[in-house]
PDB file of N, CA and C in Angstrom:
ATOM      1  N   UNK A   1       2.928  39.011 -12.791  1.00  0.00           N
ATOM      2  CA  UNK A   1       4.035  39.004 -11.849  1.00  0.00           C
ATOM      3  C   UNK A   1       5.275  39.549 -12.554  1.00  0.00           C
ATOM      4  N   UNK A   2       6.378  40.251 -11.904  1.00  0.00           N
ATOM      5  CA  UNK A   2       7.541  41.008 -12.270  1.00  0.00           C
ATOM      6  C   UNK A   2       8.375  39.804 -12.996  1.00  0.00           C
ATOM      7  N   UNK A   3       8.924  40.403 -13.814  1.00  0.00           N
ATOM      8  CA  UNK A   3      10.000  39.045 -14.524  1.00  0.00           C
ATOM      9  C   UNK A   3      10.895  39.106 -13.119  1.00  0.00           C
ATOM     10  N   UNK A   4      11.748  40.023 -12.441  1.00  0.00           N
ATOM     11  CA  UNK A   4      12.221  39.505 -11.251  1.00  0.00           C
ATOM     12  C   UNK A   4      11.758  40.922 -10.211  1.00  0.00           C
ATOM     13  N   UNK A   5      12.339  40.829  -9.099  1.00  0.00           N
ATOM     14  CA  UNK A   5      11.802  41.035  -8.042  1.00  0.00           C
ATOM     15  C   UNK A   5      13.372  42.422  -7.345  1.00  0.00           C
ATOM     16  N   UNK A   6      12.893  43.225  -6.854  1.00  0.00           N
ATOM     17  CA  UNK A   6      14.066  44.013  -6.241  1.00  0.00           C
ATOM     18  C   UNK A   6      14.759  43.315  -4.718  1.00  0.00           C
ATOM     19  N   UNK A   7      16.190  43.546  -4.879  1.00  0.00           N
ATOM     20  CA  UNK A   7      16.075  42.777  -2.933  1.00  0.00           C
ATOM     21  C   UNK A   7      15.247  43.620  -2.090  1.00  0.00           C
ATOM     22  N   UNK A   8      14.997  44.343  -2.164  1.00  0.00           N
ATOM     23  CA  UNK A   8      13.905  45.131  -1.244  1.00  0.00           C
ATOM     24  C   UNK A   8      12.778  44.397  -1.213  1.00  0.00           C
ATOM     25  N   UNK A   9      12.412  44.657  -2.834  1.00  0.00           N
ATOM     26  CA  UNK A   9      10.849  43.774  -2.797  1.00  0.00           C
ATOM     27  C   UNK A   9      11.150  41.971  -2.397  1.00  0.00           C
ATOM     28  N   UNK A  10      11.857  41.480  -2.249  1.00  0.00           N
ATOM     29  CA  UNK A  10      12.013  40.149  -2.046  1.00  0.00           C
ATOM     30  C   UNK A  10      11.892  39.946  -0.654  1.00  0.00           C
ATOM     31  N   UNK A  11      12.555  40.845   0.030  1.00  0.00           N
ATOM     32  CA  UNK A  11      12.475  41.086   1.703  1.00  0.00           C
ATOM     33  C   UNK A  11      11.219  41.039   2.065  1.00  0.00           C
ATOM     34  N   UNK A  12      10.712  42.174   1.519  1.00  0.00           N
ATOM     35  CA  UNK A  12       9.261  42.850   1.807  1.00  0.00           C
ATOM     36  C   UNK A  12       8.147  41.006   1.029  1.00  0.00           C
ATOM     37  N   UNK A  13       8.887  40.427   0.687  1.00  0.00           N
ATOM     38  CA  UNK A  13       8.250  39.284   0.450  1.00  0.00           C
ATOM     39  C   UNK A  13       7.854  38.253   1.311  1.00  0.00           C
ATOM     40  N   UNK A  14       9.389  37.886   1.979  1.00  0.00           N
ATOM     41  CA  UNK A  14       9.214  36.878   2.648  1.00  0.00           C
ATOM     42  C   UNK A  14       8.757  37.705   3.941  1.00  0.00           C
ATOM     43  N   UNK A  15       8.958  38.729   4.266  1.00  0.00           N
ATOM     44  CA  UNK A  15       8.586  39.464   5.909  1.00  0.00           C
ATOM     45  C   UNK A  15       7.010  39.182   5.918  1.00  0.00           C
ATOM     46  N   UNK A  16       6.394  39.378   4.954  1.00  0.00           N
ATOM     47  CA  UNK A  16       4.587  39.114   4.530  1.00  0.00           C
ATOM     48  C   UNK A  16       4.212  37.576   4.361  1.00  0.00           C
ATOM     49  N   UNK A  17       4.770  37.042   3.644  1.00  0.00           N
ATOM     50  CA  UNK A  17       4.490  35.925   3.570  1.00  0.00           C
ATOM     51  C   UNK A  17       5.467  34.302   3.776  1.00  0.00           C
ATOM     52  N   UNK A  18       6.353  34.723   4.702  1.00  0.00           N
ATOM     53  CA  UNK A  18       7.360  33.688   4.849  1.00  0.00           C
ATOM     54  C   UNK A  18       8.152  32.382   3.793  1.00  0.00           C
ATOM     55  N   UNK A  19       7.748  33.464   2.488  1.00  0.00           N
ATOM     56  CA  UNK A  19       8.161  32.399   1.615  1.00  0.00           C
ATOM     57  C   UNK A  19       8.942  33.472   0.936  1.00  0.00           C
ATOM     58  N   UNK A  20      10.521  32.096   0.493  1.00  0.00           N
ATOM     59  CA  UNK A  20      11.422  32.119  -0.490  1.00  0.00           C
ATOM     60  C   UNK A  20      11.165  32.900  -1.833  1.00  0.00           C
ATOM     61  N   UNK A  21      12.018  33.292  -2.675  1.00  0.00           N
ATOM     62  CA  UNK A  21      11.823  33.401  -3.827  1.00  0.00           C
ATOM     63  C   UNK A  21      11.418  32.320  -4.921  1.00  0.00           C
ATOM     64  N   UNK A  22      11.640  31.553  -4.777  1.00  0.00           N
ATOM     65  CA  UNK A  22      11.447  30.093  -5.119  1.00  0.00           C
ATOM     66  C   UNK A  22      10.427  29.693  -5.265  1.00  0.00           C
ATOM     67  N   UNK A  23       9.802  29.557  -4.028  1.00  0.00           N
ATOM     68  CA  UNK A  23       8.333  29.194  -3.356  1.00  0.00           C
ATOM     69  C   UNK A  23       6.951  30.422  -4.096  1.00  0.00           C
ATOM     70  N   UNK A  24       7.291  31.689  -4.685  1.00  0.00           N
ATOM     71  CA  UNK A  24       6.874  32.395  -4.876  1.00  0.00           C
ATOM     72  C   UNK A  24       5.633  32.040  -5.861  1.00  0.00           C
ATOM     73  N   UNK A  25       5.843  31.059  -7.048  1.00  0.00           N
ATOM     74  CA  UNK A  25       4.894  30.580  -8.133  1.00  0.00           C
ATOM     75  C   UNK A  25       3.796  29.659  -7.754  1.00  0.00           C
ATOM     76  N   UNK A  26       4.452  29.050  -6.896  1.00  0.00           N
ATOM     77  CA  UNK A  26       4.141  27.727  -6.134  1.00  0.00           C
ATOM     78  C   UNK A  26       2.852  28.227  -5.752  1.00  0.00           C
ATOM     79  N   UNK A  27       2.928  28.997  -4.762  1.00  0.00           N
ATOM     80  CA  UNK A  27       2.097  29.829  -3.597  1.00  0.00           C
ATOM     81  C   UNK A  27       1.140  30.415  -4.686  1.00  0.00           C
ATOM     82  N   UNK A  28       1.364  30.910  -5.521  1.00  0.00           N
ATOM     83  CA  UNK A  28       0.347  31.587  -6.368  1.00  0.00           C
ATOM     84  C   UNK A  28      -0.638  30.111  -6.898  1.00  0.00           C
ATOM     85  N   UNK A  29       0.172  29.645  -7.280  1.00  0.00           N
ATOM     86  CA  UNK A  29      -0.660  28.656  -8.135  1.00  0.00           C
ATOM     87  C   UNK A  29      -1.379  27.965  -7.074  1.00  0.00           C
ATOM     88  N   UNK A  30      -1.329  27.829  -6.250  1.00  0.00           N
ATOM     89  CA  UNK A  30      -1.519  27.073  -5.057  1.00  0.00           C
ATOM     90  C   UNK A  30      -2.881  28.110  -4.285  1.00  0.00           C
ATOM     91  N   UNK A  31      -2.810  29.118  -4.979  1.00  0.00           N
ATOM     92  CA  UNK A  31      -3.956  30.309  -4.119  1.00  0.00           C
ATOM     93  C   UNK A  31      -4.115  30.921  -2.898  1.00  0.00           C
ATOM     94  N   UNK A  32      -2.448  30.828  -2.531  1.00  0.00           N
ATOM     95  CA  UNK A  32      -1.836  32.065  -1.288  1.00  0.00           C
ATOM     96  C   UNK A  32      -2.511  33.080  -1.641  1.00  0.00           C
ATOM     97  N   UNK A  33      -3.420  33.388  -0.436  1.00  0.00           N
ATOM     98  CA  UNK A  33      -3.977  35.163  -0.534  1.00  0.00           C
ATOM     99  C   UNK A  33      -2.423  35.990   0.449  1.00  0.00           C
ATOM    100  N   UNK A  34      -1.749  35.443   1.079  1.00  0.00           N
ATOM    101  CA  UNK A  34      -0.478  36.258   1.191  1.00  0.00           C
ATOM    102  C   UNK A  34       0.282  36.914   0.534  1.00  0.00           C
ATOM    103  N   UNK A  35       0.633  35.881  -0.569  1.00  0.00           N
ATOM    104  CA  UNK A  35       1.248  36.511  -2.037  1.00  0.00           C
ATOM    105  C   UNK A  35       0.785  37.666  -2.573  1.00  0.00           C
ATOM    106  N   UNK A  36      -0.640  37.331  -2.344  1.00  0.00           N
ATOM    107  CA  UNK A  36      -1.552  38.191  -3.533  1.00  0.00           C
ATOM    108  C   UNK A  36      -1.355  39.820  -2.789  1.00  0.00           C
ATOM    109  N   UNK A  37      -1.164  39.386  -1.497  1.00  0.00           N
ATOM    110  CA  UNK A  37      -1.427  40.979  -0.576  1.00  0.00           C
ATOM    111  C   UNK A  37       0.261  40.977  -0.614  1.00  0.00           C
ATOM    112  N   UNK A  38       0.992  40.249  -0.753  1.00  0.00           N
ATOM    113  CA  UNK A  38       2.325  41.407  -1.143  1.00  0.00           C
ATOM    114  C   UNK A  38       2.714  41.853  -2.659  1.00  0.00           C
ATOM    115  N   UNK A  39       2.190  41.214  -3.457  1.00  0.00           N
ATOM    116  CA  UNK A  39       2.088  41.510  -5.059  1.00  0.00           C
ATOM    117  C   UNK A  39       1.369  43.119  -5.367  1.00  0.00           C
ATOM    118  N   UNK A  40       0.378  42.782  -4.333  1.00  0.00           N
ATOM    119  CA  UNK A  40      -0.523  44.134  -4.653  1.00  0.00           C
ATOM    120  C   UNK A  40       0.219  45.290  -4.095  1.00  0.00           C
ATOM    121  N   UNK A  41       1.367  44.878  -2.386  1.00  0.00           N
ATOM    122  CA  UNK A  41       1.951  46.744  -2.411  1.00  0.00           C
ATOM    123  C   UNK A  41       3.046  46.689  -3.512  1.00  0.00           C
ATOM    124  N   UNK A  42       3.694  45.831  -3.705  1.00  0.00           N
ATOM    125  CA  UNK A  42       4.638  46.160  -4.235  1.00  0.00           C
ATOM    126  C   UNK A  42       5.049  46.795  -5.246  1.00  0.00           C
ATOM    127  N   UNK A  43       3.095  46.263  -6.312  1.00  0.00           N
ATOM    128  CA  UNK A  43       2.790  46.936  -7.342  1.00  0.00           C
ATOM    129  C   UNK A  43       2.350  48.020  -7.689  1.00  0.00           C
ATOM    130  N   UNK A  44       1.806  48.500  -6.215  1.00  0.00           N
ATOM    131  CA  UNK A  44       1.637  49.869  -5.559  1.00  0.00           C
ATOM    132  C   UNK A  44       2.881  50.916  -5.472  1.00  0.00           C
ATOM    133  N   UNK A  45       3.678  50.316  -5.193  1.00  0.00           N
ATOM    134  CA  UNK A  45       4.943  51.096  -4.441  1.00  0.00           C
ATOM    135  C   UNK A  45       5.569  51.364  -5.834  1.00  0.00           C
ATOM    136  N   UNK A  46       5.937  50.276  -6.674  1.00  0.00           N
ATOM    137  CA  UNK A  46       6.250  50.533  -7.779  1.00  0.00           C
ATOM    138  C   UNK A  46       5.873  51.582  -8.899  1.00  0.00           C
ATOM    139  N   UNK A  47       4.441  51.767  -8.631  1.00  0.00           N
ATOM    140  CA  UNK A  47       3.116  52.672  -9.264  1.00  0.00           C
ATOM    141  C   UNK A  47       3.428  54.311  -8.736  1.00  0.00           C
ATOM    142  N   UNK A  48       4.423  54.379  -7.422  1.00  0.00           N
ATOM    143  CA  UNK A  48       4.233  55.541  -6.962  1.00  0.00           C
ATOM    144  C   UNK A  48       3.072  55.705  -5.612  1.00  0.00           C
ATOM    145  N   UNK A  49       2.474  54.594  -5.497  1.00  0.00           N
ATOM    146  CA  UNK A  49       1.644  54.909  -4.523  1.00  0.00           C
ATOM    147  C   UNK A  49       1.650  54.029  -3.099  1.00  0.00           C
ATOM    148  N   UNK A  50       1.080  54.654  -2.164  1.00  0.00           N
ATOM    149  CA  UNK A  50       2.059  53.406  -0.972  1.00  0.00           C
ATOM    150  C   UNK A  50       0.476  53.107  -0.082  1.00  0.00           C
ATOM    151  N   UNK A  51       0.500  51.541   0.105  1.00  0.00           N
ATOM    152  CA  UNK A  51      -0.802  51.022   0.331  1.00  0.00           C
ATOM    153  C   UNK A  51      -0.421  50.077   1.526  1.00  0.00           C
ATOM    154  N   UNK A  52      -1.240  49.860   2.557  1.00  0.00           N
ATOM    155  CA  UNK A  52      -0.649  49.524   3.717  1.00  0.00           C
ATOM    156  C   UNK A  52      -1.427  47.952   3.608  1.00  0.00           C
ATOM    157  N   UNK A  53      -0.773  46.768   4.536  1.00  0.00           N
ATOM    158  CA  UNK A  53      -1.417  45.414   4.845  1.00  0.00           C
ATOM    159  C   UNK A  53      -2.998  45.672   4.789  1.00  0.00           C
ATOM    160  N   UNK A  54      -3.048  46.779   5.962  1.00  0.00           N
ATOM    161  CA  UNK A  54      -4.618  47.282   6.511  1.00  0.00           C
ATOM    162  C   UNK A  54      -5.557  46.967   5.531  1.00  0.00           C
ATOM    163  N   UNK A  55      -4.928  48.321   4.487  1.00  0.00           N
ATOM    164  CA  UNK A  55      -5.993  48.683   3.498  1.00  0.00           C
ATOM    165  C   UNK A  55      -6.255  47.913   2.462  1.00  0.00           C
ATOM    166  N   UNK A  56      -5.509  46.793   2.239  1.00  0.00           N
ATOM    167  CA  UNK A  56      -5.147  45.864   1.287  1.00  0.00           C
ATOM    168  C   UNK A  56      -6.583  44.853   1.831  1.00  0.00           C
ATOM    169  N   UNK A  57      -6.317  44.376   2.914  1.00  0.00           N
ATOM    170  CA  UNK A  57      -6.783  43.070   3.659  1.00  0.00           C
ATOM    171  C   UNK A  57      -8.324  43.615   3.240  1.00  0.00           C
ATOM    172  N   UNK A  58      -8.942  44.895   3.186  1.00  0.00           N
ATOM    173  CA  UNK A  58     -10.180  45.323   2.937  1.00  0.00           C
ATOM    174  C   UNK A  58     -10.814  45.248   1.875  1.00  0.00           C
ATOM    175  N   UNK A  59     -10.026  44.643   0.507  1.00  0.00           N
ATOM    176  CA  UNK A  59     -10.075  44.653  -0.890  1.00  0.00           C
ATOM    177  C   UNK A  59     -10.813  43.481  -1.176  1.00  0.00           C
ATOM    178  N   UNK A  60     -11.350  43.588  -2.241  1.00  0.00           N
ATOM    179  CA  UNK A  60     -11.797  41.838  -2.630  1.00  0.00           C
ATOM    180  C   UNK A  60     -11.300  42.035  -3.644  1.00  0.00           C
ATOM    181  N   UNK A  61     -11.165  40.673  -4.070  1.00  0.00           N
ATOM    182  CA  UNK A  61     -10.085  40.253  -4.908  1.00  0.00           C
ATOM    183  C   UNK A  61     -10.882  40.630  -6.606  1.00  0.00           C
ATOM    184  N   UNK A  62     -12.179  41.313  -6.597  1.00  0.00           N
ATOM    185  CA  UNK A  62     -12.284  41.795  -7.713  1.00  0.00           C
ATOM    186  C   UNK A  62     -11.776  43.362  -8.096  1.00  0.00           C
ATOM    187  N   UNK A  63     -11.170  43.533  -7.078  1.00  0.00           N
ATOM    188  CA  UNK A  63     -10.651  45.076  -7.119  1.00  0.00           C
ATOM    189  C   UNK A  63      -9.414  45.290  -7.353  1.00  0.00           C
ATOM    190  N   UNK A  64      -8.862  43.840  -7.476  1.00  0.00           N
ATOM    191  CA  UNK A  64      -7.462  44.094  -8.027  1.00  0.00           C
ATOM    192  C   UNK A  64      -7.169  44.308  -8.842  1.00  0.00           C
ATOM    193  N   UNK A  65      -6.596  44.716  -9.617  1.00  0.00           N
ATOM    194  CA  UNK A  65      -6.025  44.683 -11.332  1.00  0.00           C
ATOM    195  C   UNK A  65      -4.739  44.644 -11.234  1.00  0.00           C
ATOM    196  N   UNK A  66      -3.907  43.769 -12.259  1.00  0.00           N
ATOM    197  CA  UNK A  66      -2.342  43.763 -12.234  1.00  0.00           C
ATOM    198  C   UNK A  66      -2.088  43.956 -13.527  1.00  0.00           C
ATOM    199  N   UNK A  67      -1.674  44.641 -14.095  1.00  0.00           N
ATOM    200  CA  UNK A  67      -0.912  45.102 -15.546  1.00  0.00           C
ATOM    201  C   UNK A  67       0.123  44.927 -16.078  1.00  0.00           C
ATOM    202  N   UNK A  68       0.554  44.816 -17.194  1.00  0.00           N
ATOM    203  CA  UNK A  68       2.110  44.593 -17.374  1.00  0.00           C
ATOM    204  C   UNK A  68       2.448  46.257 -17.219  1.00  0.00           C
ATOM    205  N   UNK A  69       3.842  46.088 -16.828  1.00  0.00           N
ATOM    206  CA  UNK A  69       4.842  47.165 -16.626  1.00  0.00           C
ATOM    207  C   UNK A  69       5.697  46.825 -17.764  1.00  0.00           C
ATOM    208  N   UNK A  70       6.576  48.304 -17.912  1.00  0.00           N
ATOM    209  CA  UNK A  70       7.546  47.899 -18.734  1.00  0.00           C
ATOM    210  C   UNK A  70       9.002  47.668 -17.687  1.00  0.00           C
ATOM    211  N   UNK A  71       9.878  47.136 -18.774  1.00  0.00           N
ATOM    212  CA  UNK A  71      11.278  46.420 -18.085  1.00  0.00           C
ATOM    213  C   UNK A  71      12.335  47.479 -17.379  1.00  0.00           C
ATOM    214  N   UNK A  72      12.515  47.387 -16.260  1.00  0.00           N
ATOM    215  CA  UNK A  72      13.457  48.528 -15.604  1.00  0.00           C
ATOM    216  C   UNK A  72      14.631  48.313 -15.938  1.00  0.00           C
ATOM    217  N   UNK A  73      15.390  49.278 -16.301  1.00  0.00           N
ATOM    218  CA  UNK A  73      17.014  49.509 -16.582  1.00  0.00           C
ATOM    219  C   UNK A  73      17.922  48.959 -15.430  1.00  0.00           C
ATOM    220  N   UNK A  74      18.606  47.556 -15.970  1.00  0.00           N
ATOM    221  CA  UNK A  74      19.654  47.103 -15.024  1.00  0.00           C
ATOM    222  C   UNK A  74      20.479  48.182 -14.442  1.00  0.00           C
ATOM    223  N   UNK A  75      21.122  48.222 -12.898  1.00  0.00           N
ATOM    224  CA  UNK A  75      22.181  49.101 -12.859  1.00  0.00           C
ATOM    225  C   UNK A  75      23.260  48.712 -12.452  1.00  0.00           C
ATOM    226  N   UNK A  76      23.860  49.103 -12.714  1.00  0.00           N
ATOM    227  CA  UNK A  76      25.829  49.033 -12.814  1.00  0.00           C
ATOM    228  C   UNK A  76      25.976  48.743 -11.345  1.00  0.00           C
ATOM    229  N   UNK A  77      26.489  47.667 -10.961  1.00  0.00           N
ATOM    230  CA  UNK A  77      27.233  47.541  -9.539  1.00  0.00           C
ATOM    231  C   UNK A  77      28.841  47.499  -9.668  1.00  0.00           C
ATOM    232  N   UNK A  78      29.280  48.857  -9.030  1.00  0.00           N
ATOM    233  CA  UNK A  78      30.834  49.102  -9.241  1.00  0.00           C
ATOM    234  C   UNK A  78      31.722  48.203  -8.253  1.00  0.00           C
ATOM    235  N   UNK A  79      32.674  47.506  -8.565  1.00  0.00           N
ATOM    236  CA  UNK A  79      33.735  47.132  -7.440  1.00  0.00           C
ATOM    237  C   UNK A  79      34.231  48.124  -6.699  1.00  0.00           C
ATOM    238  N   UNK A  80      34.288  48.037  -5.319  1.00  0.00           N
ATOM    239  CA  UNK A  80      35.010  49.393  -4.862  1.00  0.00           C
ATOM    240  C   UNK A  80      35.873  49.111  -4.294  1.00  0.00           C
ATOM    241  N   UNK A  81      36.615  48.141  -4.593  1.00  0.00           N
ATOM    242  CA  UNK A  81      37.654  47.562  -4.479  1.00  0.00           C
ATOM    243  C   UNK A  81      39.083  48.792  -5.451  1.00  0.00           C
ATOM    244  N   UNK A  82      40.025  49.154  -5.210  1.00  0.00           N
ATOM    245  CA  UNK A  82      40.614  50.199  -5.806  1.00  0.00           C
ATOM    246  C   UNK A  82      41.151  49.506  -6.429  1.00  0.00           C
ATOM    247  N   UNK A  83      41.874  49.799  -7.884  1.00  0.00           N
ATOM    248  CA  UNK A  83      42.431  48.858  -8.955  1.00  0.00           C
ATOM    249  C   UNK A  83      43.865  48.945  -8.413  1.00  0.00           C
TER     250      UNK A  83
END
């Protein structure tokens, strides 16, 4: 799992599986196959490649593989507030 999560991907979280950021470990440990099918696009999307609920739901769970990634570059959020 990502050390953290994009607000995009967090959206795209709870819209799939109606759970919090919070709730996110829980659900895993707990053996949400919801989680598991938004973990897998996200890790997709992230990968460059874009994988739909559909095609996901068709997978067995030995076809998954999750890898470490490396750490994405924080970015600068400017005030645009004028000095």
């Amino acid at each position: 799992m990502p050390d953290e999560f994009t607000l995009r991907e967090m959206r795209s979280i709870k819209t799939l599986t109606g759970l919090l950021p919070g709730q996110i470990e829980e659900a895993l440990d707990q053996g949400d196959l919801d989680i598991v099918l938004a973990l897998v696009i996200i890790s997709a999307a992230r990968a460059g490649k874009k994988v739909t609920e559909e095609t996901v739901l068709d997978w067995t769970l030995s076809e998954i593989d999750f890898v470490d990634e490396p750490a994405k570059p924080k970015k600068k959020v400017e005030d645009p507030t004028p000095a």
